[in-house]
C-alpha atoms as a PDB file:
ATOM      1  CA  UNK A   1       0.000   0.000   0.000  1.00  0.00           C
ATOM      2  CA  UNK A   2       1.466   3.433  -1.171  1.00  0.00           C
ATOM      3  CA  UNK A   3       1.734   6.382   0.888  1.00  0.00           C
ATOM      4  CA  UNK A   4      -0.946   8.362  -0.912  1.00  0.00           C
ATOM      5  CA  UNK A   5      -3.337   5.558  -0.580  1.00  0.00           C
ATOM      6  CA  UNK A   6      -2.544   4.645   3.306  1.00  0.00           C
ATOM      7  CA  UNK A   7      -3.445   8.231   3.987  1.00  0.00           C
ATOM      8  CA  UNK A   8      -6.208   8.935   2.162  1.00  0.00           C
ATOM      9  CA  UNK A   9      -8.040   5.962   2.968  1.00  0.00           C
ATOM     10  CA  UNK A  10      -7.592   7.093   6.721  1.00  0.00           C
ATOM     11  CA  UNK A  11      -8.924  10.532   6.227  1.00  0.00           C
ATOM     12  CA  UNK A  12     -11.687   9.030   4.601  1.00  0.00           C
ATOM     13  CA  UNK A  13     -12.193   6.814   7.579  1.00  0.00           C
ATOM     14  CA  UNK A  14     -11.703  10.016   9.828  1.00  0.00           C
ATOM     15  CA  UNK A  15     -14.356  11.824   7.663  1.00  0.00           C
ATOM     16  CA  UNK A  16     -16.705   8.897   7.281  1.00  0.00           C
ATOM     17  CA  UNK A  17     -16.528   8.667  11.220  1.00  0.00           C
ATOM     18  CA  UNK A  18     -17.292  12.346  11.541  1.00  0.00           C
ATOM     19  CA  UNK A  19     -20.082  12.833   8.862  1.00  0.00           C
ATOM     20  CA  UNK A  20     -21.592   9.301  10.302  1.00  0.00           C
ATOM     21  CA  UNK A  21     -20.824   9.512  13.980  1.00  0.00           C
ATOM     22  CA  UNK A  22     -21.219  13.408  14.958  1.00  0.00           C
ATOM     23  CA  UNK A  23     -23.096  14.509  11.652  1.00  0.00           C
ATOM     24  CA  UNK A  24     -25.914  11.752  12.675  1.00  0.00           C
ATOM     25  CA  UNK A  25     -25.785  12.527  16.449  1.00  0.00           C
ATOM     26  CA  UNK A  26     -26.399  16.142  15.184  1.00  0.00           C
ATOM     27  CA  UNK A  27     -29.017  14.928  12.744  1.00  0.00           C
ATOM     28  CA  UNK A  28     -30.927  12.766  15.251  1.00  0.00           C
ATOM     29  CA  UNK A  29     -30.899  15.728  17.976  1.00  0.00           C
ATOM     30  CA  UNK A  30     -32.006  18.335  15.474  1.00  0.00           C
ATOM     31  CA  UNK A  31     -34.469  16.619  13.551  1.00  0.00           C
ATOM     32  CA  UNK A  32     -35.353  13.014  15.404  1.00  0.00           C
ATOM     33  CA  UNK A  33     -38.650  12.739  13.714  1.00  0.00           C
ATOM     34  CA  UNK A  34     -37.080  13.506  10.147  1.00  0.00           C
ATOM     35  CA  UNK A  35     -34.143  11.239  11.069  1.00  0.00           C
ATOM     36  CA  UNK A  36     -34.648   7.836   9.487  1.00  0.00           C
ATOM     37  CA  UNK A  37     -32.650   4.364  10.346  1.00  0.00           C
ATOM     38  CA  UNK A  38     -30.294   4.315   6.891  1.00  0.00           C
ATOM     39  CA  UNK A  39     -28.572   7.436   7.324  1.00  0.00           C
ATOM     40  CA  UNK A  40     -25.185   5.987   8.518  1.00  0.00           C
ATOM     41  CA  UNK A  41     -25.160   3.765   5.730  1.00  0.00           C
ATOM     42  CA  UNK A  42     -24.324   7.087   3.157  1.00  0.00           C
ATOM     43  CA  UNK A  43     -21.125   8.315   4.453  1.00  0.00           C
ATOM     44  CA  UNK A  44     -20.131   4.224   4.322  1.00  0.00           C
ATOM     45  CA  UNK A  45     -21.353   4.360   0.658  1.00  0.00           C
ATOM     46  CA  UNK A  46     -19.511   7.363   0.168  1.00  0.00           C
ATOM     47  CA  UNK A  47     -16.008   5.122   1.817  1.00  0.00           C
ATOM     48  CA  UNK A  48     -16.407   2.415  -0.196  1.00  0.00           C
ATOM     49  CA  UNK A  49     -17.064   4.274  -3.686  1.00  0.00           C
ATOM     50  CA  UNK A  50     -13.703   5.927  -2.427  1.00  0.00           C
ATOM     51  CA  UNK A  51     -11.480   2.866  -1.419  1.00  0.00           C
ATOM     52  CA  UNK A  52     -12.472   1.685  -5.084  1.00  0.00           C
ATOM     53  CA  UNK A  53     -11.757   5.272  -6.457  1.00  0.00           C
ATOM     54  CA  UNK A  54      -7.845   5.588  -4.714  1.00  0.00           C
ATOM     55  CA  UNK A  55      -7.251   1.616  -5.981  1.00  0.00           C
ATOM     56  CA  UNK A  56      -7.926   2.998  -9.179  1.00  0.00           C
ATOM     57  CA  UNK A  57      -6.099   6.145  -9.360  1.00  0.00           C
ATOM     58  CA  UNK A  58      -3.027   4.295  -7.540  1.00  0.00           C
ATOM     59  CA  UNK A  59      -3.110   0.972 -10.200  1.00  0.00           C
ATOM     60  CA  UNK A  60      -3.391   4.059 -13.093  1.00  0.00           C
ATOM     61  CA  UNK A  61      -0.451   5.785 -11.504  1.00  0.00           C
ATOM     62  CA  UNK A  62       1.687   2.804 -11.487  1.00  0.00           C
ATOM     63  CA  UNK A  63       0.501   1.531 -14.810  1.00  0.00           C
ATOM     64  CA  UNK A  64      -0.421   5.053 -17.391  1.00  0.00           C
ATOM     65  CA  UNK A  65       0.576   7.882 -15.593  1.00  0.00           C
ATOM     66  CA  UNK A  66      -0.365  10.188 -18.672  1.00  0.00           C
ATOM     67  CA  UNK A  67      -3.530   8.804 -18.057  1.00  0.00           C
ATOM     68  CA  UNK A  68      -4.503  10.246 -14.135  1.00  0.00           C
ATOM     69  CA  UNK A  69      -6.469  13.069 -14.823  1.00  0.00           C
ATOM     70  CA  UNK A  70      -8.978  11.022 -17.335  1.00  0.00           C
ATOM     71  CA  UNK A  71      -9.197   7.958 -14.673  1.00  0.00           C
ATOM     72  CA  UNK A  72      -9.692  10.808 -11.887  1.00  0.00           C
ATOM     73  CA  UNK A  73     -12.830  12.268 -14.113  1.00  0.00           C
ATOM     74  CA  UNK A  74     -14.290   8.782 -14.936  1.00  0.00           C
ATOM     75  CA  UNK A  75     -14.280   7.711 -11.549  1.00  0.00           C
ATOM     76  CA  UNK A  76     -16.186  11.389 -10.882  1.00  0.00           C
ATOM     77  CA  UNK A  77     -18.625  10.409 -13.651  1.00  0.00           C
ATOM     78  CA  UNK A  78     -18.731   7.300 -11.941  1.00  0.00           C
ATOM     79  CA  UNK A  79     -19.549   8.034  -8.505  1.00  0.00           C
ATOM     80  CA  UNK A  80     -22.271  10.836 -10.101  1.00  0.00           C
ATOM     81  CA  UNK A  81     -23.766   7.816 -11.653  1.00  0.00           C
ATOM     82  CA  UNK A  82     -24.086   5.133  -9.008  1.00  0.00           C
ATOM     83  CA  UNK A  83     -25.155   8.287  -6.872  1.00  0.00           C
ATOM     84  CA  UNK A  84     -28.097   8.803  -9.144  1.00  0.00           C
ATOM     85  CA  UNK A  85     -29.064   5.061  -8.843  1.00  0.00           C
ATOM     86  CA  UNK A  86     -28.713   4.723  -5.621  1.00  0.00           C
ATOM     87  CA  UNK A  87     -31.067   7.934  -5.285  1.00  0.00           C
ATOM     88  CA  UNK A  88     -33.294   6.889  -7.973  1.00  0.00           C
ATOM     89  CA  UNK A  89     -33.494   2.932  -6.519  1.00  0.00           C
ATOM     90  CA  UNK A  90     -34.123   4.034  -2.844  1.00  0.00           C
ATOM     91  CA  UNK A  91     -36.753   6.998  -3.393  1.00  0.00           C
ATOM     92  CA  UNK A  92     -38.673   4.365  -5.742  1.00  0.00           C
ATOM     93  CA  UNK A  93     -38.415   1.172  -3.038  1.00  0.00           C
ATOM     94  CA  UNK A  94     -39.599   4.129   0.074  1.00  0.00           C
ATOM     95  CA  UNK A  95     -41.467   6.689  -0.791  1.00  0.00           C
ATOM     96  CA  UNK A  96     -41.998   8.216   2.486  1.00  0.00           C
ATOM     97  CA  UNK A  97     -38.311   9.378   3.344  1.00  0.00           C
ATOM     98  CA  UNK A  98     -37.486  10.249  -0.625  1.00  0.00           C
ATOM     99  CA  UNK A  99     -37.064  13.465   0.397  1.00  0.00           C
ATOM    100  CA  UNK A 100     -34.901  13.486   3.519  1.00  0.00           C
ATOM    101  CA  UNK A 101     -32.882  11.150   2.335  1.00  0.00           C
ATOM    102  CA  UNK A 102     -32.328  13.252  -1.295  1.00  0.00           C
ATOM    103  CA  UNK A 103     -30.742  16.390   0.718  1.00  0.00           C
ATOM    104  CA  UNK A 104     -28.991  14.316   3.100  1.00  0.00           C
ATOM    105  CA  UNK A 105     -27.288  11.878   0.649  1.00  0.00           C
ATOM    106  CA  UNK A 106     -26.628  15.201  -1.573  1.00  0.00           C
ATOM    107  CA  UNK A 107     -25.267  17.182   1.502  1.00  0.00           C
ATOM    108  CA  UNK A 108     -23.192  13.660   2.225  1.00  0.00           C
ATOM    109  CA  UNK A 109     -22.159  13.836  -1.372  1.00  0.00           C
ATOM    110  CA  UNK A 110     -21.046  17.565  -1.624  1.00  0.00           C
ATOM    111  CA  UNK A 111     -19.262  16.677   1.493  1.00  0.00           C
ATOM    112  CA  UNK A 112     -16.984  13.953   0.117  1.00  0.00           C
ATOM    113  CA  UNK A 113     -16.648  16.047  -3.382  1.00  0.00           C
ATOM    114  CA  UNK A 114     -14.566  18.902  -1.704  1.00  0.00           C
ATOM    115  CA  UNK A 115     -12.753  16.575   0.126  1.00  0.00           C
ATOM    116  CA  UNK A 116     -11.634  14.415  -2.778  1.00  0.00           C
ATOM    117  CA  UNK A 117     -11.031  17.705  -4.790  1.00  0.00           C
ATOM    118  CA  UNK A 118      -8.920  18.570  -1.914  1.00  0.00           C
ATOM    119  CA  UNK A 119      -6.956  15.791  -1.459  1.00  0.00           C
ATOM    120  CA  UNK A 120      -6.008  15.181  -5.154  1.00  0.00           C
ATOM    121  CA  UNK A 121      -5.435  18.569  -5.827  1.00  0.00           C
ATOM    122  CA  UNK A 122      -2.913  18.376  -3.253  1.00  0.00           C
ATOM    123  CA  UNK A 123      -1.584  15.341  -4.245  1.00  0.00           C
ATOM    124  CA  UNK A 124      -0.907  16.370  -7.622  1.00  0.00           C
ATOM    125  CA  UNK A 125       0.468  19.633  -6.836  1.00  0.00           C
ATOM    126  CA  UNK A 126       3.060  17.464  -4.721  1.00  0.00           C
ATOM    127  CA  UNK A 127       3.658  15.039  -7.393  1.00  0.00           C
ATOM    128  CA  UNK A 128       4.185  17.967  -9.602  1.00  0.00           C
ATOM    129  CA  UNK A 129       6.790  19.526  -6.810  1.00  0.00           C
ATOM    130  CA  UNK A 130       8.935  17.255  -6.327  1.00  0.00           C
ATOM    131  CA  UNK A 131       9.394  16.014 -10.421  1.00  0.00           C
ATOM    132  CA  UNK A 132      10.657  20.274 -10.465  1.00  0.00           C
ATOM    133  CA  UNK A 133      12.778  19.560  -7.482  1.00  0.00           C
ATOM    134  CA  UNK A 134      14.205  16.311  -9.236  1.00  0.00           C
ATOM    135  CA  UNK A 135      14.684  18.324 -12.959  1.00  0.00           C
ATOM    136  CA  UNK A 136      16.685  20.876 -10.851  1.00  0.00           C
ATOM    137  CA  UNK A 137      18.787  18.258  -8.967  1.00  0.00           C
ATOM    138  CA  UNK A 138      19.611  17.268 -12.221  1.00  0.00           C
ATOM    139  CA  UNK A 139      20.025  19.788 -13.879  1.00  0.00           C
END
């Protein structure tokens, strides 16, 4: 396990402990009647989708590294997607909690966009930071 992936998979934990853990607490004390049973199960969407999104930016950056910035967009398409069917499938199976759980998955997902933004922005203005260091080592 590199790194990159070793760390963001734990501030993903970290994050998925905070948004599930505190951010329900918080839900549940605000709104208990609006507050409905699956909620901790979208931030642990939201970890998995991401473990599966660093294994595939780390096997692309070992295998086509001219390649990262169209496997970082498909795996935003991606998410977008399975986020929509996920939506679409639960709002059809219960009717009565469509729309609580629509702003709190979308809050969820806005959530765990800016992070992932974050943390690859980061991560390639690093990458990017140390290949100048390197050229001017050598050079």
């Amino acid at each position: 396990m590199t790194i990159t992936k070793r760390n963001y998979l734990l501030q993903t934990a970290i994050l998925t402990l905070l948004v599930g853990g505190v951010g329900g607490w918080v839900y549940y004390s605000i709104n208990p009647h609006h507050y409905f049973g699956g909620y901790p199960l979208i931030p642990l969407f939201f970890f998995i989708f991401g473990a599966f999104m660093i294994s595939m930016v780390e096997s692309c950056r070992r295998r086509m590294p001219g390649r990262m910035l169209q496997i970082y967009l498909l795996m935003r398409v991606m998410r977008m997607l399975v986020s929509m069917i996920v939506m679409l499938t639960y709002c059809v199976a219960v009717r009565q909690e469509a729309k609580l759980f629509l702003l709190t998955f979308i809050a969820n997902y806005l959530i765990y966009l800016i992070y992932d933004s974050w943390f690859f922005f980061t991560f390639e203005a690093n990458r990017k930071l140390k290949k100048k260091k390197e050229n001017e080592t050598i050079a």
